[in-house]
C-alpha atoms as a PDB file:
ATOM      1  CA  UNK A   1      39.608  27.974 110.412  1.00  0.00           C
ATOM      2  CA  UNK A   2      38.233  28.604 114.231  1.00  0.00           C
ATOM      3  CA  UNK A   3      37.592  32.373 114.455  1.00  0.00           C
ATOM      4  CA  UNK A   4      39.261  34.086 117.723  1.00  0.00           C
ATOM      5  CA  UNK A   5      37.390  34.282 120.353  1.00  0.00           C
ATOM      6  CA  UNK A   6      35.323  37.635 121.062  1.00  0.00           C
ATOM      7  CA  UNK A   7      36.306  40.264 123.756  1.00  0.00           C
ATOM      8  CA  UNK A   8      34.213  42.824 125.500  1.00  0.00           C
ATOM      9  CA  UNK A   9      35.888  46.215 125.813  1.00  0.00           C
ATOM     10  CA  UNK A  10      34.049  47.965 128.077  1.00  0.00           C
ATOM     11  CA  UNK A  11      34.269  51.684 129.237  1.00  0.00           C
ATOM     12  CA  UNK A  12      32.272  53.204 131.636  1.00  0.00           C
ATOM     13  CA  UNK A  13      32.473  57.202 131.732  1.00  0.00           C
ATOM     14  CA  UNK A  14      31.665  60.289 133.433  1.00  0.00           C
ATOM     15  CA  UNK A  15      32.918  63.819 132.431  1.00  0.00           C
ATOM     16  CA  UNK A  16      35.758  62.198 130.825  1.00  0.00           C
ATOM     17  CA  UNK A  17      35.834  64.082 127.598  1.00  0.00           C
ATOM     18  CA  UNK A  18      39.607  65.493 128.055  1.00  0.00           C
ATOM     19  CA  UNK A  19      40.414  61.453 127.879  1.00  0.00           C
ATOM     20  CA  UNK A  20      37.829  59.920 126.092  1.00  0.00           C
ATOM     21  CA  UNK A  21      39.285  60.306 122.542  1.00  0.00           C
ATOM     22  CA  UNK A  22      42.600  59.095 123.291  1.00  0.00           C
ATOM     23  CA  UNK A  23      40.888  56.005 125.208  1.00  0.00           C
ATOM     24  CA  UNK A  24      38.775  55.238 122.370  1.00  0.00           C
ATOM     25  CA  UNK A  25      41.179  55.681 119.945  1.00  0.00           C
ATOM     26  CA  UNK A  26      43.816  53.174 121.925  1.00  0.00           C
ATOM     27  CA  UNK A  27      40.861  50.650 121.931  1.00  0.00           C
ATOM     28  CA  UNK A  28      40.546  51.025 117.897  1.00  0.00           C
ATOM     29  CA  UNK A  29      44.102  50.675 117.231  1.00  0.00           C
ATOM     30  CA  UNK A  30      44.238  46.976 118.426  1.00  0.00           C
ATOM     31  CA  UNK A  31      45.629  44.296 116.251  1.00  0.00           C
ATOM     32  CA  UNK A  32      43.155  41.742 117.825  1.00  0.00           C
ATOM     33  CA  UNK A  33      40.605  43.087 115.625  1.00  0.00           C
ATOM     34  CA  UNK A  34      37.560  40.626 117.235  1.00  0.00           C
ATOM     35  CA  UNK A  35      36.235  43.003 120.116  1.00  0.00           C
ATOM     36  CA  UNK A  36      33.233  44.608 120.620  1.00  0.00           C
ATOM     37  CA  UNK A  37      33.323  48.131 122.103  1.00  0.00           C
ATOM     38  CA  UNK A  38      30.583  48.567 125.257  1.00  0.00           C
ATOM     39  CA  UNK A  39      30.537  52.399 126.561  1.00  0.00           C
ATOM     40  CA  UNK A  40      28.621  53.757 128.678  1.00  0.00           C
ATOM     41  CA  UNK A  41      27.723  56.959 129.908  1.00  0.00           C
ATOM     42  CA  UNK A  42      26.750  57.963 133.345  1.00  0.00           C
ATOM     43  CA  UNK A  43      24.837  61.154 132.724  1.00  0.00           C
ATOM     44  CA  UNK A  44      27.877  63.543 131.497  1.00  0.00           C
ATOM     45  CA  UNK A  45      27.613  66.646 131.824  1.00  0.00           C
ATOM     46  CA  UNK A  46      30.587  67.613 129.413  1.00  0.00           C
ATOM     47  CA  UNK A  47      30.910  66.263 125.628  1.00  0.00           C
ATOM     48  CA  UNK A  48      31.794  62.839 126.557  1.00  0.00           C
ATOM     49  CA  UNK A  49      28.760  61.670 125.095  1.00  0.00           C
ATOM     50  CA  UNK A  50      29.527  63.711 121.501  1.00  0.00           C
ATOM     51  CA  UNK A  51      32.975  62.277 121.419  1.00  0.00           C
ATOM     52  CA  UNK A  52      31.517  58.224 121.846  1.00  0.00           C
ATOM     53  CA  UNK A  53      28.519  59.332 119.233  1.00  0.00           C
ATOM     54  CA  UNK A  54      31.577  60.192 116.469  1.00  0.00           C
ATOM     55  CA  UNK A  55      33.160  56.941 116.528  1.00  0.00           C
ATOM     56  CA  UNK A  56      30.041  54.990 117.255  1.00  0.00           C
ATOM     57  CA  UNK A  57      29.023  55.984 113.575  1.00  0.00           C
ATOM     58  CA  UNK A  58      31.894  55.117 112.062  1.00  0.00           C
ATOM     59  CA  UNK A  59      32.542  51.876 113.488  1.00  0.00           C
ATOM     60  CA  UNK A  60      29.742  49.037 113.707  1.00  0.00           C
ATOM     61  CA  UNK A  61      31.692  47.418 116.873  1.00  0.00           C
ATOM     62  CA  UNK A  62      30.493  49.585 119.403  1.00  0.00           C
ATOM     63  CA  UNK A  63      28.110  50.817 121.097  1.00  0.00           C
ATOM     64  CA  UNK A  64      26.740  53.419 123.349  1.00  0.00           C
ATOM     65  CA  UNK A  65      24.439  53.165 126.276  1.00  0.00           C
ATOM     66  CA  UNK A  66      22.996  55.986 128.504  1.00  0.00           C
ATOM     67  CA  UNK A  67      22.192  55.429 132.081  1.00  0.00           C
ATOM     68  CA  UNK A  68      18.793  56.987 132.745  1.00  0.00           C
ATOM     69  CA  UNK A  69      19.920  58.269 136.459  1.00  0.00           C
ATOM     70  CA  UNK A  70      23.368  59.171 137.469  1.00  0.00           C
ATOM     71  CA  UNK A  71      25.499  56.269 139.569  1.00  0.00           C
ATOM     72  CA  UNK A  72      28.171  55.262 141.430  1.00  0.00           C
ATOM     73  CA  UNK A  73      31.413  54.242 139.723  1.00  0.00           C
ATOM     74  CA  UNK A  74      30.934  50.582 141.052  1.00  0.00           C
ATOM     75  CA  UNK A  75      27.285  50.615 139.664  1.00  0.00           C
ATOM     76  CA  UNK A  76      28.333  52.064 136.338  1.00  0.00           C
ATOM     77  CA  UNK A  77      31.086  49.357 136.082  1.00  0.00           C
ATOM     78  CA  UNK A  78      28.471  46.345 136.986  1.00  0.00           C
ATOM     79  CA  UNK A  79      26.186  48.071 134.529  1.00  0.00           C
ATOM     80  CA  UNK A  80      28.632  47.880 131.600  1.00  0.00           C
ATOM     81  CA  UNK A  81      29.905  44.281 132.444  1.00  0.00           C
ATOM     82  CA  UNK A  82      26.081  43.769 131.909  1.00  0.00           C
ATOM     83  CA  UNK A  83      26.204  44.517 128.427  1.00  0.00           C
ATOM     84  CA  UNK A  84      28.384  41.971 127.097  1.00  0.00           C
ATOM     85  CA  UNK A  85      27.824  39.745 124.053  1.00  0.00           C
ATOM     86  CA  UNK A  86      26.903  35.763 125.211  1.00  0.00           C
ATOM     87  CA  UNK A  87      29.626  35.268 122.693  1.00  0.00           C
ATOM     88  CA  UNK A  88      31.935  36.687 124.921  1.00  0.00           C
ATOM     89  CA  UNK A  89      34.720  34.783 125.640  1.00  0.00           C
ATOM     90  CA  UNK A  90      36.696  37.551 127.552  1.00  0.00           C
ATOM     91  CA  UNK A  91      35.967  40.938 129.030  1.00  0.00           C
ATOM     92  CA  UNK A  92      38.596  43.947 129.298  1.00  0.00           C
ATOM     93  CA  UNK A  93      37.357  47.399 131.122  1.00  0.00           C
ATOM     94  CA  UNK A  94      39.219  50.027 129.575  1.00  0.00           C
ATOM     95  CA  UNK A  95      39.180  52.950 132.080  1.00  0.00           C
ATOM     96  CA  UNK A  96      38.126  56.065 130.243  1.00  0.00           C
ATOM     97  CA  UNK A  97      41.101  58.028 131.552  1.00  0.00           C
ATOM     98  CA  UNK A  98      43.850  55.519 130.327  1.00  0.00           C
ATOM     99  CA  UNK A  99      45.084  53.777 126.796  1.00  0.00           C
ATOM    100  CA  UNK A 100      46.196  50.553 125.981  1.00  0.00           C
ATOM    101  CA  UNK A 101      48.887  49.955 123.672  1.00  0.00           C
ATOM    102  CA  UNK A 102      48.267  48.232 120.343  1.00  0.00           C
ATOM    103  CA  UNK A 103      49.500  44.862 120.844  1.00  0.00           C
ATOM    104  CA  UNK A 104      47.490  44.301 124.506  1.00  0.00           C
ATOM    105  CA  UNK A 105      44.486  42.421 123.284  1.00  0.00           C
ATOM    106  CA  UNK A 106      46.231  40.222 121.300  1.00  0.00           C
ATOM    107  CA  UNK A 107      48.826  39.061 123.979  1.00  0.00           C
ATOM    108  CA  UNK A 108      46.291  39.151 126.720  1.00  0.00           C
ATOM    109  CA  UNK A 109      44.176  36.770 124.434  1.00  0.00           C
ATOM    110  CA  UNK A 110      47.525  34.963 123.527  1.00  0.00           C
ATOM    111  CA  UNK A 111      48.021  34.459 127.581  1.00  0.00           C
ATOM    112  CA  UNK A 112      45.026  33.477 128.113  1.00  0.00           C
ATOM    113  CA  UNK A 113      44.086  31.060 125.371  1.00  0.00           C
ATOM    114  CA  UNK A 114      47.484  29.512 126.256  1.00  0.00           C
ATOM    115  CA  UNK A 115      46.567  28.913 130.067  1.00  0.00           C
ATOM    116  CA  UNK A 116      42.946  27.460 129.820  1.00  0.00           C
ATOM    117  CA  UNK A 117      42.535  27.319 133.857  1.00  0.00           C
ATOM    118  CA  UNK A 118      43.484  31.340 134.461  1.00  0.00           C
ATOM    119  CA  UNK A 119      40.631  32.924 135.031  1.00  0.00           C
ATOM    120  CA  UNK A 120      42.441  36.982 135.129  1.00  0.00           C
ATOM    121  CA  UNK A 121      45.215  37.916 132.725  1.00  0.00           C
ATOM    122  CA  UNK A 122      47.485  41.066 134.271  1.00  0.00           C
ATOM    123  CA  UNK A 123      49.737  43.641 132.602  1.00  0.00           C
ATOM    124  CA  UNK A 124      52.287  46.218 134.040  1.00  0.00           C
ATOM    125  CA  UNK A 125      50.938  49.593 134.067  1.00  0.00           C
ATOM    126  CA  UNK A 126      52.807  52.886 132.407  1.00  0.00           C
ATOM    127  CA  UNK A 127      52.109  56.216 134.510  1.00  0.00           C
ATOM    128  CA  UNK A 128      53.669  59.038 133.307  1.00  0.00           C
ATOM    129  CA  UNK A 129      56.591  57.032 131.434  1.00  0.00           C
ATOM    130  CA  UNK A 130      57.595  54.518 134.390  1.00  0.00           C
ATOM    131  CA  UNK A 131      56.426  51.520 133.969  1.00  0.00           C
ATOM    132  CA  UNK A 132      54.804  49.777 137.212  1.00  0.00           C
ATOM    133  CA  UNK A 133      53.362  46.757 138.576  1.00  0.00           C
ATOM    134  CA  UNK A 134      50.387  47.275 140.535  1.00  0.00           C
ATOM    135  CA  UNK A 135      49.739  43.890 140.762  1.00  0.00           C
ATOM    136  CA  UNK A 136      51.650  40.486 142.576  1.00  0.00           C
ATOM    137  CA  UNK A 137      55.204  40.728 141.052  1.00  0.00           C
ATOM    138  CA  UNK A 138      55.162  37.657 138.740  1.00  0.00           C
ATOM    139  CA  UNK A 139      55.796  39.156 135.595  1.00  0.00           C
ATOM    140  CA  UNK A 140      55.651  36.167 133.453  1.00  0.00           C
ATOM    141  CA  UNK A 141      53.986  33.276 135.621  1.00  0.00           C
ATOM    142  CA  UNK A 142      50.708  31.257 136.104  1.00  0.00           C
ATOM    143  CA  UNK A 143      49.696  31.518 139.745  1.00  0.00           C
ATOM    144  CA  UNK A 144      47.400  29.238 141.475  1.00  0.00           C
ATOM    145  CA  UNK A 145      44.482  31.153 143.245  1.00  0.00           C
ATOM    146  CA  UNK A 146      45.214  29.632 146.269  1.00  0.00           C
ATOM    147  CA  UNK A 147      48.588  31.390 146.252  1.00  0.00           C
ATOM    148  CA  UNK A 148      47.226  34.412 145.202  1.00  0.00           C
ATOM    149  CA  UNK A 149      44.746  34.684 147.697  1.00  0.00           C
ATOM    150  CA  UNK A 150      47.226  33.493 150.437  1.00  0.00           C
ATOM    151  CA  UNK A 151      49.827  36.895 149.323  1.00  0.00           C
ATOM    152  CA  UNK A 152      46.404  38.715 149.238  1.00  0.00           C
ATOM    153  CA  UNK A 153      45.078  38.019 152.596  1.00  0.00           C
ATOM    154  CA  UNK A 154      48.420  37.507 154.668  1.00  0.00           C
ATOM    155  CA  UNK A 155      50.640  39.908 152.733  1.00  0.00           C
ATOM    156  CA  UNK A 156      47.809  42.750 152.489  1.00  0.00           C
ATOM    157  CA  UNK A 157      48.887  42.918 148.844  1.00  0.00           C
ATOM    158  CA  UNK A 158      46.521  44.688 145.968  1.00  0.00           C
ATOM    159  CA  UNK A 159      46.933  41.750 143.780  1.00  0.00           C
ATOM    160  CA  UNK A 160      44.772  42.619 140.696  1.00  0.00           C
ATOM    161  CA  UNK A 161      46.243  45.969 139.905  1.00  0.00           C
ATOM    162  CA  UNK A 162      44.111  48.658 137.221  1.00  0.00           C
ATOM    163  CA  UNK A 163      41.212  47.352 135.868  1.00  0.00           C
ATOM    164  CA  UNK A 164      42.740  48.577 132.682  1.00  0.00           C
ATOM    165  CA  UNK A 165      45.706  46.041 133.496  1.00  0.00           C
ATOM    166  CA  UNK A 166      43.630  42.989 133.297  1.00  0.00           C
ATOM    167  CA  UNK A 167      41.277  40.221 131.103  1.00  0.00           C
ATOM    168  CA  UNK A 168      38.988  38.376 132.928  1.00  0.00           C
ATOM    169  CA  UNK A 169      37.531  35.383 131.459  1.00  0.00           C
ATOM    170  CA  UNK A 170      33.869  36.405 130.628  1.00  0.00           C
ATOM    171  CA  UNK A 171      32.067  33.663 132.058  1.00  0.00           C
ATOM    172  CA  UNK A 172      33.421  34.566 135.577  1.00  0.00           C
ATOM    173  CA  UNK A 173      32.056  37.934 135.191  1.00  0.00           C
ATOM    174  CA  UNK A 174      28.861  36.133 134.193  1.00  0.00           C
ATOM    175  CA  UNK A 175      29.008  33.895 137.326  1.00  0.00           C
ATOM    176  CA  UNK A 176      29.671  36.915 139.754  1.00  0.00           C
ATOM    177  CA  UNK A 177      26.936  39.606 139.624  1.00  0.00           C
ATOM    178  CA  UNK A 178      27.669  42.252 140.772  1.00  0.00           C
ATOM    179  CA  UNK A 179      31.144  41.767 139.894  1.00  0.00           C
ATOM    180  CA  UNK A 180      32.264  45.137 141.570  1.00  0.00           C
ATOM    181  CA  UNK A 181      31.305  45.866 145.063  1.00  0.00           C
ATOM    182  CA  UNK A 182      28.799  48.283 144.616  1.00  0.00           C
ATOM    183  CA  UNK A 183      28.996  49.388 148.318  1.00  0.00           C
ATOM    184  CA  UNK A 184      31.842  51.513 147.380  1.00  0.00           C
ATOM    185  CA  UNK A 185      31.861  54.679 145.259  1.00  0.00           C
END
C-alpha cells in the first residue's frame, strides 16, 4: 500500500503567543496524519517560543528553528519554506494567527492528488464566523493559469487569497526561491 504523500506545515512567528496554541493545536488535530510541522521563530520577544518548545516535545513531527537576527515577514516566510523535507510532496503555511479546521489537509491533499497539473489548491476563509473567499470565485473548479493570470492582471483581482487558504505543490516552492517577495515587509 503507497503511503500518502508528505506535507510541510509551516509557521513562521513573531510575538504570536496569544495565537500560537490555538494554531498549533488546529495543525495537530488533522486527520491527514502524514505532515511534518516546520516553525519558526523570528526572535520573539513574548512566550511564543515556550509555547512551540511544549508541543515540540511531545510530538516527533515538528520542529523548531530560531532565526539568529530578527527579519522581515517575507524573509521569515522564505526562511521556513526552506526547511522542508525533500520528501515533500506539498507545502501548507499555516499563519500563526489563524486555525485550520480538521478535515483541510486531507481534502486539500484529496484536491490535489486528484488534479495532477494544479500546482495551488485554495480554500474559503472563516473571519469572525462569515465565511469568505479571498480568492477567484470558483469554488469547486480547476482553472488554467492562463485564465488565472488573465482575471489577475486585467481584473486587478487578489487571486491566491490567505496563505493559510492554500497548498502549493512543493516542488514549485522548490523551483521559485525566494518564493515570497522579500522586498516587502
Amino acid at each position: 500500500m503507497e503511503r500518502e504523500p508528505l506535507v510541510s506545515v509551516v509557521t513562521p512567528f513573531y510575538n504570536t503567543e496569544a495565537y500560537l496554541a490555538q494554531c498549533i493545536e488546529s495543525v495537530l488535530a488533522q486527520s491527514y496524519q502524514n505532515y511534518e510541522y516546520v516553525l519558526v521563530n523570528n526572535c520573539s520577544t513574548d512566550g511564543s517560543r515556550a509555547i512551540v518548545e511544549k508541543y515540540a516535545a511531545a510530538d516527533p513531527r515538528i520542529r523548531l528553528l530560531d532565526n539568529a537576527t530578527f527579519v522581515g515577514q517575507s524573509r521569515n516566510y522564505n526562511g521556513a519554506l526552506r526547511q522542508i523535507s525533500p520528501e515533500s510532496r506539498y507545502c501548507k503555511v499555516v499563519q500563526a494567527d489563524d486555525w485550520i479546521f480538521p478535515r483541510c489537509l486531507e481534502e486539500m491533499v484529496r484536491v490535489a492528488e486528484a488534479h495532477p497539473t494544479v500546482g495551488i489548491v485554495g480554500a474559503f476563509t472563516l473571519l469572525q464566523n462569515v465565511v469568505y473567499l479571498d480568492g477567484l470565485a470558483y469554488p469547486s473548479a480547476c482553472m488554467p493559469g492562463r485564465d488565472i493570470c488573465r482575471r489577475f492582471l486585467l481584473e486587478s483581482l487578489y487571486v491566491w487569497g490567505s496563505q493559510t487558504a492554500t497548498l502549493v505543490r512543493a516542488d514549485l516552492v522548490r523551483k521559485r526561491d525566494p518564493f515570497y517577495d522579500e522586498g516587502s515587509p
